[in-house]
Protein backbone atom coordinates (compact mmCIF):
# COMPACT_ATOMS: atom_id res chain seq x y z
CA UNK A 1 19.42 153.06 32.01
CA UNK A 2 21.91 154.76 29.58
CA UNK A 3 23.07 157.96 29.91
CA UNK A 4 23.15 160.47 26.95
CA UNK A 5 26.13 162.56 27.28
CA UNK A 6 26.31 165.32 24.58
CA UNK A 7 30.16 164.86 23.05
CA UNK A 8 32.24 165.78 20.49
CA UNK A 9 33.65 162.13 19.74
CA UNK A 10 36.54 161.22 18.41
CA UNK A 11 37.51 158.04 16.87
CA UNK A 12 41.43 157.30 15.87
CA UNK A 13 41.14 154.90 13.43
CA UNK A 14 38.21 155.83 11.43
CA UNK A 15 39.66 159.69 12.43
CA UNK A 16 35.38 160.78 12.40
CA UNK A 17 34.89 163.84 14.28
CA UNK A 18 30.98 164.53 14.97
CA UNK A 19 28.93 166.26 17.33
CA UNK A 20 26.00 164.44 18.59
CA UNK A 21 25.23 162.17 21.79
CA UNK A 22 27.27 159.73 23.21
CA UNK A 23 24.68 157.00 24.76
CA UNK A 24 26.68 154.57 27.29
CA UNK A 25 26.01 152.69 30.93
CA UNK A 26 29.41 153.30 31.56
CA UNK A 27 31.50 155.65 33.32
CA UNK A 28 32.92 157.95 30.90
CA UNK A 29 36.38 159.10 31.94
CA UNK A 30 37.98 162.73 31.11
CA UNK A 31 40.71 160.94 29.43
CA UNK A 32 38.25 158.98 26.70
CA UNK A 33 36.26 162.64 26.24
CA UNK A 34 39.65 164.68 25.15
CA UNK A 35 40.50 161.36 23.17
CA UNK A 36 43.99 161.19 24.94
CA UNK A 37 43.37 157.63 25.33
CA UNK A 38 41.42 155.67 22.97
CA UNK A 39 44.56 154.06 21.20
CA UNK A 40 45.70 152.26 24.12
CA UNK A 41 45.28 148.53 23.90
CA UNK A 42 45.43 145.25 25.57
CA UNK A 43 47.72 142.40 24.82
CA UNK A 44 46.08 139.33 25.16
CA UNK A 45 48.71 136.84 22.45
CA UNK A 46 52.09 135.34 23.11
CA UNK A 47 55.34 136.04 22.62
CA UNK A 48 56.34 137.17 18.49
CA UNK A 49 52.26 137.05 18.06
CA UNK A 50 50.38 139.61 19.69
CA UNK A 51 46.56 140.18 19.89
CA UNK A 52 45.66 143.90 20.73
CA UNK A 53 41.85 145.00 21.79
CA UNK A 54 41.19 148.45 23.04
CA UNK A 55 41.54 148.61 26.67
CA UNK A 56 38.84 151.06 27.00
CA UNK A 57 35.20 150.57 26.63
CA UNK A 58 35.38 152.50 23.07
CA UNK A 59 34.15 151.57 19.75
CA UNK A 60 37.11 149.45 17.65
CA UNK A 61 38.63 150.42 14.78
CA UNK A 62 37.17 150.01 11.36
CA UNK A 63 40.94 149.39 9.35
CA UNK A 64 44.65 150.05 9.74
CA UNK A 65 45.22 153.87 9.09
CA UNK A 66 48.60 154.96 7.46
CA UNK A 67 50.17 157.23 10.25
CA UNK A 68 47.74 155.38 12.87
CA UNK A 69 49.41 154.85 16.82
CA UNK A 70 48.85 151.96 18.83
CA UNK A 71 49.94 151.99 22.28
CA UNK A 72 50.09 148.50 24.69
CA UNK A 73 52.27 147.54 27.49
CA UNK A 74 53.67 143.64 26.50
CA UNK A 75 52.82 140.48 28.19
CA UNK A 76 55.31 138.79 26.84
CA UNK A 77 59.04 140.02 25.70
CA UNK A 78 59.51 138.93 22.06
CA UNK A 79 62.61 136.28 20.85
CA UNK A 80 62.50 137.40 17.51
CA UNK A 81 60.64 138.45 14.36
CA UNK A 82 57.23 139.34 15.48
CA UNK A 83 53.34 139.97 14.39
CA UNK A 84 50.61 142.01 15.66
CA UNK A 85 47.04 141.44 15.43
CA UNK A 86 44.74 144.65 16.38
CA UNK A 87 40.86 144.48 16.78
CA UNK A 88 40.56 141.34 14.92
CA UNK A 89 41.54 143.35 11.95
CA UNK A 90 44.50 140.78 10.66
CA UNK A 91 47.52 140.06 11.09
CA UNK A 92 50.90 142.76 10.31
CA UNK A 93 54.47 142.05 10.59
CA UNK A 94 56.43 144.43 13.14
CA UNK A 95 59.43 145.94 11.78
CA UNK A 96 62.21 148.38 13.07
CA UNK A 97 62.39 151.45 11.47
CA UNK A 98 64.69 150.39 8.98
CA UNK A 99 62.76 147.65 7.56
CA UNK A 100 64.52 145.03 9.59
CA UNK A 101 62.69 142.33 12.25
CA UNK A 102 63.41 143.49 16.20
CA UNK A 103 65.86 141.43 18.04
CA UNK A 104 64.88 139.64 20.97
CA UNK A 105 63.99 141.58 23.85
CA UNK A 106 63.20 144.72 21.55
CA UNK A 107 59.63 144.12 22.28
CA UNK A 108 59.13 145.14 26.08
CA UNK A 109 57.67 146.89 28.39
CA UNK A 110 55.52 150.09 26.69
CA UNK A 111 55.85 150.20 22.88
CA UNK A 112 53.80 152.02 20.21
CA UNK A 113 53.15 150.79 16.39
CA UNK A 114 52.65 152.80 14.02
CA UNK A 115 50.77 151.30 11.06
CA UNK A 116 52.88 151.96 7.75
CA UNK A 117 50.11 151.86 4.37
CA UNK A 118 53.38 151.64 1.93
CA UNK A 119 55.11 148.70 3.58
CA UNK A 120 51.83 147.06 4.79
CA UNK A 121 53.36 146.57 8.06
CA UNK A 122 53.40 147.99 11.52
CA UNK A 123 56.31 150.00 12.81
CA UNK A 124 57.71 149.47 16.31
CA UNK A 125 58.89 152.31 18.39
CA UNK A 126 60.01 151.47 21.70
CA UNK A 127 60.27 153.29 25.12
CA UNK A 128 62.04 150.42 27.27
CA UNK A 129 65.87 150.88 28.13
CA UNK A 130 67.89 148.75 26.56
CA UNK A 131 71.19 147.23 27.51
CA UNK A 132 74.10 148.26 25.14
CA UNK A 133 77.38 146.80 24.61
CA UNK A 134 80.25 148.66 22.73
CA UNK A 135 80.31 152.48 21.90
CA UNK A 136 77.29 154.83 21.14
CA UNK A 137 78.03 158.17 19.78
CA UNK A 138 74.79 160.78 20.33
CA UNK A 139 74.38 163.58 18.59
CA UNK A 140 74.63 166.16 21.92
CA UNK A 141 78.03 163.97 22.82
CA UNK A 142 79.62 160.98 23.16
CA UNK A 143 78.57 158.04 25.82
CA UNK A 144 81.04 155.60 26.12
CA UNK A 145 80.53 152.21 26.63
CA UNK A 146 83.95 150.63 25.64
CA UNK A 147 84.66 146.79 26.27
CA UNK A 148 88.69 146.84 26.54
CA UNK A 149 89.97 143.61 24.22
CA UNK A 150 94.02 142.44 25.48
CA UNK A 151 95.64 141.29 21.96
CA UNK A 152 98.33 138.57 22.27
CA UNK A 153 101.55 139.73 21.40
CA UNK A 154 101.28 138.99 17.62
CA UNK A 155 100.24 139.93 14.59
CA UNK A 156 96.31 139.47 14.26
CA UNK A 157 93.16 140.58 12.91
CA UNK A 158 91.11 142.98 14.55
CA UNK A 159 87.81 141.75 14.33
CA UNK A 160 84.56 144.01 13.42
CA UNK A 161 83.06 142.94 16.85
CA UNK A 162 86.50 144.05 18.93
CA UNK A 163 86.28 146.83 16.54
CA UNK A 164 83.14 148.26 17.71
CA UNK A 165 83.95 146.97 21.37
CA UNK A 166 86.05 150.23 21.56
CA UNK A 167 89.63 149.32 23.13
CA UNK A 168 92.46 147.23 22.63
CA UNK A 169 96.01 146.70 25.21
CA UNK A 170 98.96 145.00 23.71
CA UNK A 171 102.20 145.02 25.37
CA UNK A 172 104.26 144.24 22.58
CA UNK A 173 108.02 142.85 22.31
CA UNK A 174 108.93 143.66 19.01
CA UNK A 175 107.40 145.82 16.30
CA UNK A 176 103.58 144.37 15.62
CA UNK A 177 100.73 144.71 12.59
CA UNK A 178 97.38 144.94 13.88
CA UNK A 179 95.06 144.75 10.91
CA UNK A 180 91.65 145.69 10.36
CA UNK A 181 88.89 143.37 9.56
CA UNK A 182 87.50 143.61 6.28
CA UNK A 183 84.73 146.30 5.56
CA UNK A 184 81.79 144.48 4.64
CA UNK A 185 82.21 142.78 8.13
CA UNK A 186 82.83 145.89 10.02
CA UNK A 187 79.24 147.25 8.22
CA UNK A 188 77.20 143.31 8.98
CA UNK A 189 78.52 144.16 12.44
CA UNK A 190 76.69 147.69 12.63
CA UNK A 191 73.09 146.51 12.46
CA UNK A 192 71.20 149.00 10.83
CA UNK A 193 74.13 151.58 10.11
CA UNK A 194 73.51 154.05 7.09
CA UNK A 195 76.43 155.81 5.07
CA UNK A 196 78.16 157.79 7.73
CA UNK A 197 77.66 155.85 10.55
CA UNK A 198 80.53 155.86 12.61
CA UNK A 199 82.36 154.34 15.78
CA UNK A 200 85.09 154.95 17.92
CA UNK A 201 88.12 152.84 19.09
CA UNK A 202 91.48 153.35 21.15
CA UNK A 203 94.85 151.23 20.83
CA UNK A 204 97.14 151.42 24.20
CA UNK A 205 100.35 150.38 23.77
CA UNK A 206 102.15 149.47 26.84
CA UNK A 207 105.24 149.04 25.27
CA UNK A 208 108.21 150.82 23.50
CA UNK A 209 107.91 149.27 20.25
CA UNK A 210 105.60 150.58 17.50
CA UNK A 211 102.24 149.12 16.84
CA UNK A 212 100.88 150.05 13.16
CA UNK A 213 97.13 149.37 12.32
CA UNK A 214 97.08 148.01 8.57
CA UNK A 215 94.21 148.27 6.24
CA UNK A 216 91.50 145.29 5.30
CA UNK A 217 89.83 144.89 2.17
CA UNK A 218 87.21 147.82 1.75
CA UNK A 219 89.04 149.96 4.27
CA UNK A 220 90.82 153.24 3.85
CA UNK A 221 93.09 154.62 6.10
CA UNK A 222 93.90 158.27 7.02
CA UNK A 223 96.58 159.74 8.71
CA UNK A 224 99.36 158.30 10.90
CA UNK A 225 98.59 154.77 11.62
CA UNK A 226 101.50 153.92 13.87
CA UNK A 227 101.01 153.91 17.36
CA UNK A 228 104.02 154.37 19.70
CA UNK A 229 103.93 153.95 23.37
CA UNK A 230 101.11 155.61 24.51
CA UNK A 231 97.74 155.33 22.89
CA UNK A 232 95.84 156.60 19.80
CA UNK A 233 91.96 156.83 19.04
CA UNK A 234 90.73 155.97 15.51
CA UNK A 235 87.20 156.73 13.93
CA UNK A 236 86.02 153.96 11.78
CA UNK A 237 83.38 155.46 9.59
CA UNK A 238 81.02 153.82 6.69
CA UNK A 239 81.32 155.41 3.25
CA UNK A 240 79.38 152.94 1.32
CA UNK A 241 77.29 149.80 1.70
CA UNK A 242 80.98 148.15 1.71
CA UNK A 243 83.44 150.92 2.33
CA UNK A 244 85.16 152.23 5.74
CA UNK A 245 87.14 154.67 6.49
CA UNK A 246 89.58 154.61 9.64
CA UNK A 247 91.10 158.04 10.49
CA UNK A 248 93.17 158.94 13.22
CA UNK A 249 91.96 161.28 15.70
CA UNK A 250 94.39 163.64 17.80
CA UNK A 251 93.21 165.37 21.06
CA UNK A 252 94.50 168.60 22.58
CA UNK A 253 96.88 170.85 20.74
CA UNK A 254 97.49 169.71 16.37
CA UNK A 255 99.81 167.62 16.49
CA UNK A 256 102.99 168.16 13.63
CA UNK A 257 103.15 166.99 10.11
CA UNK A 258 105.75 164.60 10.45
CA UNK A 259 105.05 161.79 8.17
CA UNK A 260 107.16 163.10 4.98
CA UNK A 261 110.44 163.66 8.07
CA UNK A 262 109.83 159.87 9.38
CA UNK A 263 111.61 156.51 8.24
CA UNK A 264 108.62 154.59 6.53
CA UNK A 265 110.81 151.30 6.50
CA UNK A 266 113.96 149.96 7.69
CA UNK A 267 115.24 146.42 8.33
CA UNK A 268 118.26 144.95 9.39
CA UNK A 269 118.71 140.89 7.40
CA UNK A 270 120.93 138.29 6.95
CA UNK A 271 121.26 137.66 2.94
CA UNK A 272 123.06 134.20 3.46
CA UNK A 273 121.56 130.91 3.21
CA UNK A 274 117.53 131.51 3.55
CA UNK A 275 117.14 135.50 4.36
CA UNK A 276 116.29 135.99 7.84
CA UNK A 277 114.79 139.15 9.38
CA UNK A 278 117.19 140.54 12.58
CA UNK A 279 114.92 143.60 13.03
CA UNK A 280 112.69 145.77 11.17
CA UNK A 281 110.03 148.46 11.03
CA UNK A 282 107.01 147.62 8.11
CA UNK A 283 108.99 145.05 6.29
CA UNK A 284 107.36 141.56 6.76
CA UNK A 285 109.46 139.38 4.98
CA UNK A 286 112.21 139.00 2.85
CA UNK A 287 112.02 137.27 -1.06
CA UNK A 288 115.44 135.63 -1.94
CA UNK A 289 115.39 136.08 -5.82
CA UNK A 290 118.79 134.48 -6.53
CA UNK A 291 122.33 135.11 -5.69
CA UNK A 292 122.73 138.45 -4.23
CA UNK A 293 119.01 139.79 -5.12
CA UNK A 294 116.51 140.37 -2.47
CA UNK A 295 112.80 141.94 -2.24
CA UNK A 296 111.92 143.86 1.19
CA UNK A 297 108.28 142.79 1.35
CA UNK A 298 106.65 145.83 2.97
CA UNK A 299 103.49 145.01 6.38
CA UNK A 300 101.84 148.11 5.12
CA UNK A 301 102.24 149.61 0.94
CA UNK A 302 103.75 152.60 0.51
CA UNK A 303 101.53 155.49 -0.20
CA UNK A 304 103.37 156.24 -3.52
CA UNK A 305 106.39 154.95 -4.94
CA UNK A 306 108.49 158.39 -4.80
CA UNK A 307 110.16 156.96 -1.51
CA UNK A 308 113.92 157.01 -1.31
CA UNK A 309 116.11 154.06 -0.59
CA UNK A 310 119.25 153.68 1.31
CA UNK A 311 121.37 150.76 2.51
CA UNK A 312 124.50 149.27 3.28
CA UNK A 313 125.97 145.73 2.97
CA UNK A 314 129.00 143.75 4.96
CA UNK A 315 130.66 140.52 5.70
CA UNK A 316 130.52 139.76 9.26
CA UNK A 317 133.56 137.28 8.83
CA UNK A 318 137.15 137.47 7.89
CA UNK A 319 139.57 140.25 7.44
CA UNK A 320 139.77 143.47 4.91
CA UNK A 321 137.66 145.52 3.26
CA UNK A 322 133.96 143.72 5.09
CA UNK A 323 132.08 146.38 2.36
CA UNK A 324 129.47 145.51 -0.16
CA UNK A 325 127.30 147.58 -2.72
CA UNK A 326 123.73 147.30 -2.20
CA UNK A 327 121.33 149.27 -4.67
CA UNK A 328 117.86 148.84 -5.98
CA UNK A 329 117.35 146.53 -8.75
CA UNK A 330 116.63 147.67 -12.21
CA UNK A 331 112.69 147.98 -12.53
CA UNK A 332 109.75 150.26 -11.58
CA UNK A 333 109.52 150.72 -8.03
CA UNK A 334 106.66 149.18 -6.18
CA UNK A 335 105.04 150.34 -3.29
CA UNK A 336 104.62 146.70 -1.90
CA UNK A 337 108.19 146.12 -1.81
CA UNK A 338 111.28 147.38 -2.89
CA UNK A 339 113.83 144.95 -5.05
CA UNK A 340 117.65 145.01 -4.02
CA UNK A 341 120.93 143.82 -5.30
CA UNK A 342 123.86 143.38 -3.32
CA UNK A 343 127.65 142.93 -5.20
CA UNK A 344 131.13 142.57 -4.17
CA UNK A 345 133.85 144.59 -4.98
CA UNK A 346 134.80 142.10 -8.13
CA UNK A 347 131.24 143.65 -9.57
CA UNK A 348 129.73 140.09 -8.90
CA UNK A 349 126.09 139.62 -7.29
CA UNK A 350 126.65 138.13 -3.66
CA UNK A 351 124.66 136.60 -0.63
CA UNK A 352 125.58 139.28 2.26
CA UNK A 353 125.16 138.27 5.57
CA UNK A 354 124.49 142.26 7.22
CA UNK A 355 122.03 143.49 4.89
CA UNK A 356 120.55 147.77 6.01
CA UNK A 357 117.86 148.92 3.95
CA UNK A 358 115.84 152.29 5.18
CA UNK A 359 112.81 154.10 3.45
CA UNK A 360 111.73 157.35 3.77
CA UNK A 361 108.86 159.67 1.79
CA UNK A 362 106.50 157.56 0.06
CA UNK A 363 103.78 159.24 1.92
């Protein structure tokens, strides 16, 4: 016989409240009369497909209501984009909140959807823990989850996924370039960022010689960018939908403006035959123009082209005066290279084989 239980019922997704009588042969829990649970349902579908039904003996809903929660523990993990049937009512794609399809293994465990009206679709909100790789910055602090990358001892390209990794070694043996990736790949590689997001990475340099992070397309820099040995932490943040900023970050006490009182540029070359580099500091190559007329091809631009040039030229052979003028050729100055001539003491342009050049300002 069915028992008539004077309620006040409450139905989520037609959102009736009545008073009245409740007639039922079951056994009516306290958790259905407060309506605490009369959105949880069962999954009955597969993986990516998933067929809800209430789990409770309680009337099913009559359509999807904007706002509406539905709560289920999954059968089965998804692999990718996924759908959700609930009470037979049709069929809604699940999306993250940002519009995007979950990745595999998002849908675990106990999740809720919330049915969006706008979008037509269902909105996944997930309580599972998830394994991270990389660095996650919080808003109460910082949690970090660095994977440390070893660079060969090279020149390379810092890639958007070593990026976000969080830490780079290099032991280098002469003066290296490490150079960002470019920043529409650095923002593909932050699924989901939003202008502002922003990561963290550190360079250790376990050597003596200097280690200067260059820009990539779409990237700004700010502040020093060389780092000596020791280590430096950057913070690569997203400006646009493709522009990053990378700015250097100092810990502990400020540290001095020093940029305008350090050399920007210096390299040692022989001008004979085909120019070859000795040693340097941010100049990548050497142009041979022509008889006694080279360009010092900076790794990373100047700033501005206010930067101030000095150098010195000399035989390395023979006796007497080994001297040679070296000045800049006539010509606006460039901050991607600077254009030198180097003459003899008859006032003729000639090949030098000890070719100094140093830059400073430009900053």
């Amino acid at each position: 016989m069915a028992n008539k239980i004077p309620v006040k019922a409450r139905f989520t997704g037609s959102d009736v409240t009545a008073l009245g009588e409740f007639e039922t042969d079951d056994v009516i829990s306290p958790a259905f009369l407060d309506g605490s649970i009369t959105n949880i349902y069962a999954d009955s579908g597969a993986a990516d497909a998933y067929v809800l039904t209430k789990a409770v003996t309680t009337p099913p809903i009559a359509a999807y209501d904007n706002g509406a929660v539905y709560s289920f523990v999954v059968t089965n993990d998804n692999t990718g984009a996924s759908t959700a049937n609930i009470d037979a009512l049709g069929v809604k794609n699940i999306k993250r909140d940002d519009g995007t399809n979950p990745t595999a293994g998002q849908i675990t465990g106990r999740v809720e959807l919330i049915y969006d009206s706008g979008n037509d679709w269902l909105e996944l909100r997930t309580f599972a823990s998830a394994a991270f790789t990389g660095q996650v910055t919080s808003t109460a602090g910082d949690i970090n989850l660095k994977t440390n990358t070893a660079l060969s001892d090279a020149a390379a390209t810092l890639t958007a996924a070593q990026l976000i990794g969080g830490e780079f070694t290099i032991t280098p043996t002469v003066a290296r370039i490490q150079t960002t990736d470019t920043a529409t790949a650095i923002i593909a590689a932050l699924s989901g960022s939003v202008d502002n997001s922003n990561f963290e990475f550190t360079v250790i340099n376990l050597a003596a010689f200097d280690v200067t992070i260059a820009l990539g397309v779409g990237v700004t820099l700010v502040g020093n960018m060389v780092v000596n040995d020791g280590s430096a932490t950057f913070r690569a943040r997203r400006l646009t939908s493709s522009t990053v900023s990378v700015t250097r970050l100092e810990t502990g006490a400020a540290a001095p403006v020093l940029d305008t009182q350090l050399c920007q540029a210096w390299v040692n070359f022989d001008g004979t035959g085909t120019p070859a580099i000795r040693d340097s500091y941010n100049v990548a190559t050497i142009t041979d123009n022509g008889t006694g007329d080279y360009s010092a091809n900076f790794a990373v631009n100047m700033a501005n082209a206010n930067y101030s040039l000095s150098g010195t030229a000399q035989e390395n052979t023979g006796g007497g005066n080994m001297d040679r003028t070296v000045g800049p050729y006539r010509e606006a100055r460039s901050v991607s290279y600077i254009r030198v001539l180097t003459v003899s003491l008859a006032a003729a342009q000639q090949d030098v084989a000890i070719v100094n050049l140093t830059i400073f300002g430009g900053v």
